[in-house]
Protein backbone atom coordinates (compact mmCIF):
# COMPACT_ATOMS: atom_id res chain seq x y z
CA UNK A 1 -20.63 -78.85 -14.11
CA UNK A 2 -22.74 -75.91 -15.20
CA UNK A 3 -25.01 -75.69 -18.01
CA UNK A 4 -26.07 -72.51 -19.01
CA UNK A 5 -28.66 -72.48 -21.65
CA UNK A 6 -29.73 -69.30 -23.38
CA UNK A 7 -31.15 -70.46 -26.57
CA UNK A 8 -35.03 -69.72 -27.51
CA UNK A 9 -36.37 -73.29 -27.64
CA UNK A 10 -39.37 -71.97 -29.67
CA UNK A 11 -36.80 -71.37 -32.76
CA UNK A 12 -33.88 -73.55 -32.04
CA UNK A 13 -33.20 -77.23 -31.56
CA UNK A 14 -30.06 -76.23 -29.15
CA UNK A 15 -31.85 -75.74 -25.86
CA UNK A 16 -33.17 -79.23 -25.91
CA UNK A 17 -29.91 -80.93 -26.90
CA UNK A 18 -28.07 -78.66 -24.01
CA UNK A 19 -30.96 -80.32 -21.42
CA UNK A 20 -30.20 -83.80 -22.70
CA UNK A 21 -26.77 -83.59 -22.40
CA UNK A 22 -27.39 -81.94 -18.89
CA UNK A 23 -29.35 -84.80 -18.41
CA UNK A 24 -26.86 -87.62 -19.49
CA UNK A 25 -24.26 -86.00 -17.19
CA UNK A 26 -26.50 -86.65 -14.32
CA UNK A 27 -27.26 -89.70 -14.96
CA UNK A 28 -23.51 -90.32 -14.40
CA UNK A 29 -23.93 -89.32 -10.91
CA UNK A 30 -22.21 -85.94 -11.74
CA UNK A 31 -23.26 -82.71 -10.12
CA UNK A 32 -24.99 -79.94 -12.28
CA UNK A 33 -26.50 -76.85 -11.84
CA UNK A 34 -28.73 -76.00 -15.18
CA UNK A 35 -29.45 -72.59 -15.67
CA UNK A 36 -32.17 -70.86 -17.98
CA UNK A 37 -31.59 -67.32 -19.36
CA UNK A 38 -33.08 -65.02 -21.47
CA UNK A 39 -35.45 -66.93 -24.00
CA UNK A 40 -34.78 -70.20 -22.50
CA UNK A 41 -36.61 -69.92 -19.88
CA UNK A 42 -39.37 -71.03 -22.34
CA UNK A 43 -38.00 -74.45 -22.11
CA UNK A 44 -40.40 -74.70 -19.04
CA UNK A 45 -43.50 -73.53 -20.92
CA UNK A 46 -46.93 -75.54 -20.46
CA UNK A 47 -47.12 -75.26 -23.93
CA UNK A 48 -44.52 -77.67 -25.70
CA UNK A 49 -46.28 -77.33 -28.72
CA UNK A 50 -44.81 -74.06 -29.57
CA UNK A 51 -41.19 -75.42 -28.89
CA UNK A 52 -39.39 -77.04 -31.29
CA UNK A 53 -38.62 -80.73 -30.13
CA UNK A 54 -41.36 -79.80 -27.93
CA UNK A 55 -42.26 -83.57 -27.20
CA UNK A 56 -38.48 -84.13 -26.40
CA UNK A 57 -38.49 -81.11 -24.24
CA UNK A 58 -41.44 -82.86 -21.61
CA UNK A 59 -39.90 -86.18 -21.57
CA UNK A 60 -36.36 -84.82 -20.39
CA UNK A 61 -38.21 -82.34 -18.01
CA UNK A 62 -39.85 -85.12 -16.63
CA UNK A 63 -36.69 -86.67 -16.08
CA UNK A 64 -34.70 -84.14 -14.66
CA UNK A 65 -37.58 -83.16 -12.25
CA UNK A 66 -38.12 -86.98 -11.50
CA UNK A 67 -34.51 -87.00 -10.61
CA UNK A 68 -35.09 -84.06 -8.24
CA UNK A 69 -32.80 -81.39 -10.66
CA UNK A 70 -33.76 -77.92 -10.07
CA UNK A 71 -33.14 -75.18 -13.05
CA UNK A 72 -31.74 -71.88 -12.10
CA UNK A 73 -34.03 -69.38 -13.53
CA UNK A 74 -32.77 -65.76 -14.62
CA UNK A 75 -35.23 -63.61 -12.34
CA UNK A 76 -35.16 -61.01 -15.17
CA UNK A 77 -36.57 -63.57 -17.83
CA UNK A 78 -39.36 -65.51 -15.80
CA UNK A 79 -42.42 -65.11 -18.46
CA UNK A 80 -45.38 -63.73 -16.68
CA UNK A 81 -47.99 -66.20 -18.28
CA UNK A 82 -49.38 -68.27 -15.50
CA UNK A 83 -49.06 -71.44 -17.14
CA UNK A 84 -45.15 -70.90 -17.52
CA UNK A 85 -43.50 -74.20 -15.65
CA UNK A 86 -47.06 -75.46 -14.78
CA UNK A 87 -45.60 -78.97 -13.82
CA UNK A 88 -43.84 -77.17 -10.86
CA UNK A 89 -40.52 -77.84 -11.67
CA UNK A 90 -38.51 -76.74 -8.73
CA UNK A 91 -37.23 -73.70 -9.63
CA UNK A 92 -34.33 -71.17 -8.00
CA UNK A 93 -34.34 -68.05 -9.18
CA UNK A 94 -31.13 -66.43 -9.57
CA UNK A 95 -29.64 -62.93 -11.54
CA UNK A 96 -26.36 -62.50 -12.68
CA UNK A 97 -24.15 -62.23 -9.65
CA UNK A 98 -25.61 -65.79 -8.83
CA UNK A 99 -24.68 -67.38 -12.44
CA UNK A 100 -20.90 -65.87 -11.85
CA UNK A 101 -20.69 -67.75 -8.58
CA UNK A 102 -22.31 -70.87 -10.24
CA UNK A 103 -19.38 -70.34 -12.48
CA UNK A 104 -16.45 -69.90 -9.89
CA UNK A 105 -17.40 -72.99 -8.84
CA UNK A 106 -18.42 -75.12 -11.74
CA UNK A 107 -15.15 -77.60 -13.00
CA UNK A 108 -16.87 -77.16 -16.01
CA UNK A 109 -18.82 -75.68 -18.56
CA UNK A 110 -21.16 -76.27 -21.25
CA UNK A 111 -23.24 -73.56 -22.56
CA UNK A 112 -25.63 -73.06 -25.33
């Protein structure tokens, strides 16, 4: 499954729901590749305060990185603050030829 989340978590509520369901899915020993482009790359921001759900948003983090979940990254949307994914989330950074072949072969799709 692929989940491709481009929603700016600091003015919607859709970027965490598309990381819980990511999460759920995993938990039901599925396979899923979670990628972050454009604004929602924010969802790894030090700084939940800023995000709405913010509190939310560290407790599935936590989760997913607990559970050993990388997020694809766009390259092109990696903010250059230096406390951007300061829990060290493992991250893969990846542009659009990258998300296409995520695509190919993802079963399927969820994307917000």
């Amino acid at each position: 499954m692929l989940v491709l989340i481009s929603e700016d978590p600091r003015a919607s509520h859709r970027a965490n729901e598309a990381m819980r369901i990511a999460l759920g899915v995993v938990a039901g020993e599925n396979e899923v590749s979670i990628v972050l482009a454009g604004p929602a790359t924010h969802l790894l921001d030090e700084d939940t305060d800023e995000l709405v759900d913010g509190d939310d948003i560290a407790k599935v983090r936590a989760s997913l990185r607990k559970l050993g979940i990388p997020f694809h990254v766009e390259a092109t949307s990696v903010p250059p603050d230096a406390s951007w994914n300061a829990d060290a989330h493992p991250v893969t950074p990846i542009d659009a030829e990258g998300i296409a072949a995520l695509a190919i072969r993802a079963s399927r799709f969820i994307v917000f």
